[in-house]
N, C-alpha and C. Protein backbone atom coordinates (compact mmCIF):
# COMPACT_ATOMS: atom_id res chain seq x y z
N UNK A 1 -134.05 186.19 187.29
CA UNK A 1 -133.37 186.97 186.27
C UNK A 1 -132.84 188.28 186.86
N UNK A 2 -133.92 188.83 187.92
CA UNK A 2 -133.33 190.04 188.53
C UNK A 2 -132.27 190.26 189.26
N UNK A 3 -132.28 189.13 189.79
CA UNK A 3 -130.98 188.38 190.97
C UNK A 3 -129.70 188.94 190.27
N UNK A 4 -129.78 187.67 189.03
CA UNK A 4 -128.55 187.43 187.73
C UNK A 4 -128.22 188.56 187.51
N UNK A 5 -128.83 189.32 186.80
CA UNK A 5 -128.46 190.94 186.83
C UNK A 5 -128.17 191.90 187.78
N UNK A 6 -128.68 191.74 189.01
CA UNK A 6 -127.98 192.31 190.05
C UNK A 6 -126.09 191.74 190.27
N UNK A 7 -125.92 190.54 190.12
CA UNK A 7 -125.13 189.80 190.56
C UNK A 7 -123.99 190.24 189.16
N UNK A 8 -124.56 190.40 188.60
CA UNK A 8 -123.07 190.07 187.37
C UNK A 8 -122.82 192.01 187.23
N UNK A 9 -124.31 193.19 187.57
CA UNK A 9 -123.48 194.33 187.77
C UNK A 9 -122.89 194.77 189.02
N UNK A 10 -122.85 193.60 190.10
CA UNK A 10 -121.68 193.84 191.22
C UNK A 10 -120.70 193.28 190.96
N UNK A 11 -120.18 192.13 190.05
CA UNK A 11 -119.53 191.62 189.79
C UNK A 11 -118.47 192.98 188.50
N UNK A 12 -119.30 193.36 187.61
CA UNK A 12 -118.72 194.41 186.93
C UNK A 12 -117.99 195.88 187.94
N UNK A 13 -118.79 195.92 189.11
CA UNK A 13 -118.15 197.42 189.60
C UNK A 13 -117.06 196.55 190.69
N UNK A 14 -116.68 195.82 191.09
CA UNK A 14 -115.91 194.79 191.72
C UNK A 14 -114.68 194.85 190.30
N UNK A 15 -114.93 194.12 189.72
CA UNK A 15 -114.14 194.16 188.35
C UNK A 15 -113.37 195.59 188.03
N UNK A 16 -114.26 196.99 187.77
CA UNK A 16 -113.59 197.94 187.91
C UNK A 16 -112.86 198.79 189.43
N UNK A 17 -113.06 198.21 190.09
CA UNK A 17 -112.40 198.56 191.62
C UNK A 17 -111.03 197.81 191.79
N UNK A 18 -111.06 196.71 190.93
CA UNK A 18 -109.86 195.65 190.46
C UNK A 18 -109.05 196.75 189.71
N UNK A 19 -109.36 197.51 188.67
CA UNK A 19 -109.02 197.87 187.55
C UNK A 19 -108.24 199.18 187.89
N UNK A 20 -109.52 199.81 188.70
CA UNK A 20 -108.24 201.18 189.39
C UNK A 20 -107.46 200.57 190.56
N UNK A 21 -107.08 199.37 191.40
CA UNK A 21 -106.45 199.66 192.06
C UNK A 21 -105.40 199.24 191.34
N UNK A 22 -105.18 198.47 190.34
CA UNK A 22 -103.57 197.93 190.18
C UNK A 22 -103.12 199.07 189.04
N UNK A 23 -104.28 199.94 188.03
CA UNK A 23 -103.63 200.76 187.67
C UNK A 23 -103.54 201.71 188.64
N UNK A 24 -103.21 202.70 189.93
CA UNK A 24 -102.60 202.76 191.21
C UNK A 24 -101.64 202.46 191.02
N UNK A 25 -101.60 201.16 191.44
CA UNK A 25 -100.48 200.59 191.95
C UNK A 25 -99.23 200.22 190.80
N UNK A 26 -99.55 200.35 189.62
CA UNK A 26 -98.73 200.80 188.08
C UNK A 26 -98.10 201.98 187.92
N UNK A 27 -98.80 202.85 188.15
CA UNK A 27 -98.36 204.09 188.58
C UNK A 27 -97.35 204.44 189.62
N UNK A 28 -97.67 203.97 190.68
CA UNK A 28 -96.83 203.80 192.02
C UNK A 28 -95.42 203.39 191.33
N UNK A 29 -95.75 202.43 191.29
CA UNK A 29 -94.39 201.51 190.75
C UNK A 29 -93.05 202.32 189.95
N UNK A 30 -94.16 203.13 188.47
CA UNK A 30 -93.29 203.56 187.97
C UNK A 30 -92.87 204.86 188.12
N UNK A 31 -93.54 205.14 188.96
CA UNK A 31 -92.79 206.16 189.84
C UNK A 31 -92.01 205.93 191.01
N UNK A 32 -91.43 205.39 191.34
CA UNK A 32 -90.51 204.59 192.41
C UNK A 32 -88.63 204.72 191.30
N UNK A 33 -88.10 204.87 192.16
CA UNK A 33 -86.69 204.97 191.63
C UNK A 33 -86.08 204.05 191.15
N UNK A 34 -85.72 203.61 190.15
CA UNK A 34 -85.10 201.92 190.09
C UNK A 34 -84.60 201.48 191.16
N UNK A 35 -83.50 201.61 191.82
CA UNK A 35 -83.31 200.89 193.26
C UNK A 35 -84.81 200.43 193.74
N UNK A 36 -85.47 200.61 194.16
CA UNK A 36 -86.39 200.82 194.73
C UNK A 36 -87.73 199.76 194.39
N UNK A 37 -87.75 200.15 192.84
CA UNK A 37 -88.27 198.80 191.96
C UNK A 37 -87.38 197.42 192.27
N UNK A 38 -86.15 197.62 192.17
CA UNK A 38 -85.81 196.52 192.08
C UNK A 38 -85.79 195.75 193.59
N UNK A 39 -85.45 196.33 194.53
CA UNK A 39 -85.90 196.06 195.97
C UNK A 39 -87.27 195.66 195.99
N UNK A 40 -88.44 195.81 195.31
CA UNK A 40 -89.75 195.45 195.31
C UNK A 40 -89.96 194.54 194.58
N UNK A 41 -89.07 194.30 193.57
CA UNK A 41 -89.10 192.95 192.50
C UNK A 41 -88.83 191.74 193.32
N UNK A 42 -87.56 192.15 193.95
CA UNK A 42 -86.98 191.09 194.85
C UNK A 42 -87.93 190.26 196.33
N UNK A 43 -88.41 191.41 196.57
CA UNK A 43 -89.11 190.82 197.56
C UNK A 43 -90.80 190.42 197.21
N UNK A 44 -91.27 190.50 195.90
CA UNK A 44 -91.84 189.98 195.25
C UNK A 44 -91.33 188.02 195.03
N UNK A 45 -90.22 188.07 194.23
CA UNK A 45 -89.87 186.51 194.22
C UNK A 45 -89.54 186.04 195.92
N UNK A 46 -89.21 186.73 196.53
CA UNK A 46 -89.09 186.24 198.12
C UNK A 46 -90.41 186.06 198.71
N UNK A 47 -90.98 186.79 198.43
CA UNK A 47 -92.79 186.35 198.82
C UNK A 47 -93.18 184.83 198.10
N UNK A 48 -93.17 184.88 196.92
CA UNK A 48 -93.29 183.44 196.18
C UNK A 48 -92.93 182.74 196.47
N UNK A 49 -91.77 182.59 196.62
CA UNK A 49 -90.53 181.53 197.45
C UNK A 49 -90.93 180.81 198.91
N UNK A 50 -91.17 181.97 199.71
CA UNK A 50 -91.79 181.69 200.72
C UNK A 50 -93.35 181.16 200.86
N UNK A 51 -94.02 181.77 199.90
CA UNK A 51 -95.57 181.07 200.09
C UNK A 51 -95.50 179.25 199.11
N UNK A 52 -94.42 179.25 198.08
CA UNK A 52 -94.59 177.94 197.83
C UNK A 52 -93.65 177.15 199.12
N UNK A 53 -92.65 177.53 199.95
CA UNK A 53 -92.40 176.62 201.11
C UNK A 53 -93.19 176.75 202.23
N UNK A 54 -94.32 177.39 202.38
CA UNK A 54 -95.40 177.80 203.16
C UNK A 54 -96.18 176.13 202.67
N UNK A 55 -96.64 176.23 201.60
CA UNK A 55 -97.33 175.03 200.73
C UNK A 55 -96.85 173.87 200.63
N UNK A 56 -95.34 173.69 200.76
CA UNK A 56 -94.86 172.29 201.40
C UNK A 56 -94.98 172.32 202.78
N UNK A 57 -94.53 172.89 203.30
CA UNK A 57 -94.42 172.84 204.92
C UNK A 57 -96.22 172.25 205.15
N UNK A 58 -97.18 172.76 204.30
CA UNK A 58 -99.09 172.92 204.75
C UNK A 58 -99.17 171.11 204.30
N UNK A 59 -98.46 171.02 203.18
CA UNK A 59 -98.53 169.26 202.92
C UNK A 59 -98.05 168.32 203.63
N UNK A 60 -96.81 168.94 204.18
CA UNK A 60 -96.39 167.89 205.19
C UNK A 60 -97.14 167.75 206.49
N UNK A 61 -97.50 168.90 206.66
CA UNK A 61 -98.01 168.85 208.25
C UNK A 61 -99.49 168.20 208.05
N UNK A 62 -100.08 167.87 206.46
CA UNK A 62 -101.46 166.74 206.28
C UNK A 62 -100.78 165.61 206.63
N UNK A 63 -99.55 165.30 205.91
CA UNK A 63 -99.52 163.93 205.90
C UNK A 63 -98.88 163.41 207.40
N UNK A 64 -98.50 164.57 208.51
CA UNK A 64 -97.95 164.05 209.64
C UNK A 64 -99.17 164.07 210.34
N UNK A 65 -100.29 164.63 210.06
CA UNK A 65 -101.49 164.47 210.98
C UNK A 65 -102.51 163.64 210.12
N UNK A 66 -102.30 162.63 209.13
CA UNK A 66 -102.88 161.77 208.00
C UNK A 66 -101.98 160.48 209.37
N UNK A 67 -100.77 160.34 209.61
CA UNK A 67 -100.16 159.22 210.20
C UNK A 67 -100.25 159.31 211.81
N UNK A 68 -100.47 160.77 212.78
CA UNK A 68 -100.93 160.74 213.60
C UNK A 68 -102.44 159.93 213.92
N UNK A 69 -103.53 160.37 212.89
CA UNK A 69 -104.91 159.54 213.10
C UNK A 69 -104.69 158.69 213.19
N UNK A 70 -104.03 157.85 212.55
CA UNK A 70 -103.48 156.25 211.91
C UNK A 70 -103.44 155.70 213.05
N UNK A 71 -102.16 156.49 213.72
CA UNK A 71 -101.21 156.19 214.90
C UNK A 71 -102.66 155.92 215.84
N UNK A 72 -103.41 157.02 216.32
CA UNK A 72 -104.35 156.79 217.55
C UNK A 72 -105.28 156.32 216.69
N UNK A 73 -105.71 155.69 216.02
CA UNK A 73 -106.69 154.83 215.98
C UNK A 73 -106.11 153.15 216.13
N UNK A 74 -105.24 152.96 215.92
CA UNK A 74 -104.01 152.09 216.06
C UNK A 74 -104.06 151.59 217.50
N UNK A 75 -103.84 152.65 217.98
CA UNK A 75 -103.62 152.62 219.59
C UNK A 75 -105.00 152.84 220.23
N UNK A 76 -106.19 152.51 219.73
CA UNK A 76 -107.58 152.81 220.70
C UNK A 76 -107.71 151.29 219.88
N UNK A 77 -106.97 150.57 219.41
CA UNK A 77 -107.84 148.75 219.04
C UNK A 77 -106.94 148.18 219.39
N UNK A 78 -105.39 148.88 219.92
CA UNK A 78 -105.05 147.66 220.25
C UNK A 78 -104.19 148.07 221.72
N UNK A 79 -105.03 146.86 222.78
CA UNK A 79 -104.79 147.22 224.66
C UNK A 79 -103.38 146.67 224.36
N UNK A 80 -102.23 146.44 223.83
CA UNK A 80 -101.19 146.38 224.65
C UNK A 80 -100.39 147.52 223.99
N UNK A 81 -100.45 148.10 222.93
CA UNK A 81 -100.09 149.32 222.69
C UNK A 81 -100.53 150.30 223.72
N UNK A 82 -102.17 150.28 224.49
CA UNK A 82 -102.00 151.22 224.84
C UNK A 82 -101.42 150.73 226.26
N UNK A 83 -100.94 150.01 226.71
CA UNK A 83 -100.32 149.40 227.94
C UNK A 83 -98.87 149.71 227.96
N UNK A 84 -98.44 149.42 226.92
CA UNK A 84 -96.68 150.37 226.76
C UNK A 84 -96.92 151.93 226.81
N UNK A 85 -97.61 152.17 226.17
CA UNK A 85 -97.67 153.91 226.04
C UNK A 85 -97.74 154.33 227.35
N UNK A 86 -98.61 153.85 228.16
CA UNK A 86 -98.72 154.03 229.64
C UNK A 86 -97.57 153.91 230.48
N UNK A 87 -97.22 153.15 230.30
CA UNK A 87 -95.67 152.17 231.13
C UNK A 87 -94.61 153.79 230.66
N UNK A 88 -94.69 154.01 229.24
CA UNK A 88 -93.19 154.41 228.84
C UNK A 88 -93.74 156.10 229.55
N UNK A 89 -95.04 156.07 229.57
CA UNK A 89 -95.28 158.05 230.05
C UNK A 89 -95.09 157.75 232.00
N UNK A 90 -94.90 156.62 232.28
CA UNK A 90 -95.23 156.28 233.57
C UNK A 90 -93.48 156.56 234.03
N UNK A 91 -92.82 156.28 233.21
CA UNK A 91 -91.14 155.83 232.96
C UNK A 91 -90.40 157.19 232.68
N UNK A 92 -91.23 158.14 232.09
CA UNK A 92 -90.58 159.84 231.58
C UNK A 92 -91.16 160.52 233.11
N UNK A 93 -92.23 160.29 233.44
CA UNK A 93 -93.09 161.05 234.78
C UNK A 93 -91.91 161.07 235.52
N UNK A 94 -91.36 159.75 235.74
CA UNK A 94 -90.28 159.41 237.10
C UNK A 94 -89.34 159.92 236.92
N UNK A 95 -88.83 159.35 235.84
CA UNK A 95 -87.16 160.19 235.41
C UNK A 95 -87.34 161.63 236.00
N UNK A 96 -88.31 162.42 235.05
CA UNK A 96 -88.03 163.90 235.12
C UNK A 96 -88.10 164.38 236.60
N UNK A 97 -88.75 163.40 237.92
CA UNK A 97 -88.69 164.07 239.16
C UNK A 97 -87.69 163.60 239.30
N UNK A 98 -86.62 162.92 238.92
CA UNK A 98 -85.14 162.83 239.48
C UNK A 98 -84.56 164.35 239.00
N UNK A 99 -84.50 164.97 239.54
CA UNK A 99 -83.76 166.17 239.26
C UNK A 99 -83.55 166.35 237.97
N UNK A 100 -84.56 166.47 237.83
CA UNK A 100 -84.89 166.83 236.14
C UNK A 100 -84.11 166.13 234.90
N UNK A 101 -83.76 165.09 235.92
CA UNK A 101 -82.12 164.26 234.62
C UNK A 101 -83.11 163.05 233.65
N UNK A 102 -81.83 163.14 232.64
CA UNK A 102 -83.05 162.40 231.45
C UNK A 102 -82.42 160.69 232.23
N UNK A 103 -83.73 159.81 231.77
CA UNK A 103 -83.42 158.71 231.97
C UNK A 103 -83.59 157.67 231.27
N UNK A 104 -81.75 156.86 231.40
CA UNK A 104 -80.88 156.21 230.11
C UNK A 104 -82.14 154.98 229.60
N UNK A 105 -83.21 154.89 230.40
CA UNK A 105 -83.84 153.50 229.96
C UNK A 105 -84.71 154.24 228.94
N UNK A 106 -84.78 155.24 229.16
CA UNK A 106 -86.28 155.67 227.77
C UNK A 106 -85.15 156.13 226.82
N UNK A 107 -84.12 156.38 226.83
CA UNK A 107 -83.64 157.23 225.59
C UNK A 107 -83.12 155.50 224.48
């Protein structure tokens, strides 16, 4: 019980440390020049914008490393997959000591 009550009056002075900083930062604001607001509005929705294509970009890069596992577990059951993979890194090794030129059989 003592815990609980410790816990919910840190939770209350947390809560008011919430409370003065955004009234602060209310203040701030409306003291700022309109230009100025509105330059901060803007880069407000540009923050959003960017953290929800932050959040696609974070989904795609699950599902390209969801089909990478796939891929190497794929390739650790089956020996002639990993027998090409070998051949074709054996096939880029060579090319690139030809004077660094790409070569027409791997492309």
């Amino acid at each position: 019980l003592s815990q609980r009550l410790a816990v919910e009056q840190r939770t209350k002075q947390v809560e008011g440390q919430i409370a003065t900083i955004q009234s602060t930062l209310d203040r701030r604001l409306s003291s700022m020049p309109p230009s100025a607001r509105q330059a901060y509005s803007e880069l407000l929705a540009e923050q959003a914008a960017l953290l929800a294509e932050a959040g696609q970009f974070e989904e795609r890069l699950a599902e390209l490393h969801g089909a990478l596992s796939a891929a190497e577990g794929e390739l650790g059951r089956n020996t002639f997959k990993q027998r090409a993979l070998e051949l074709q890194v054996r096939a880029v090794a060579g090319c690139m000591r030809v004077d660094n030129a790409v070569c027409p059989a791997v492309l």
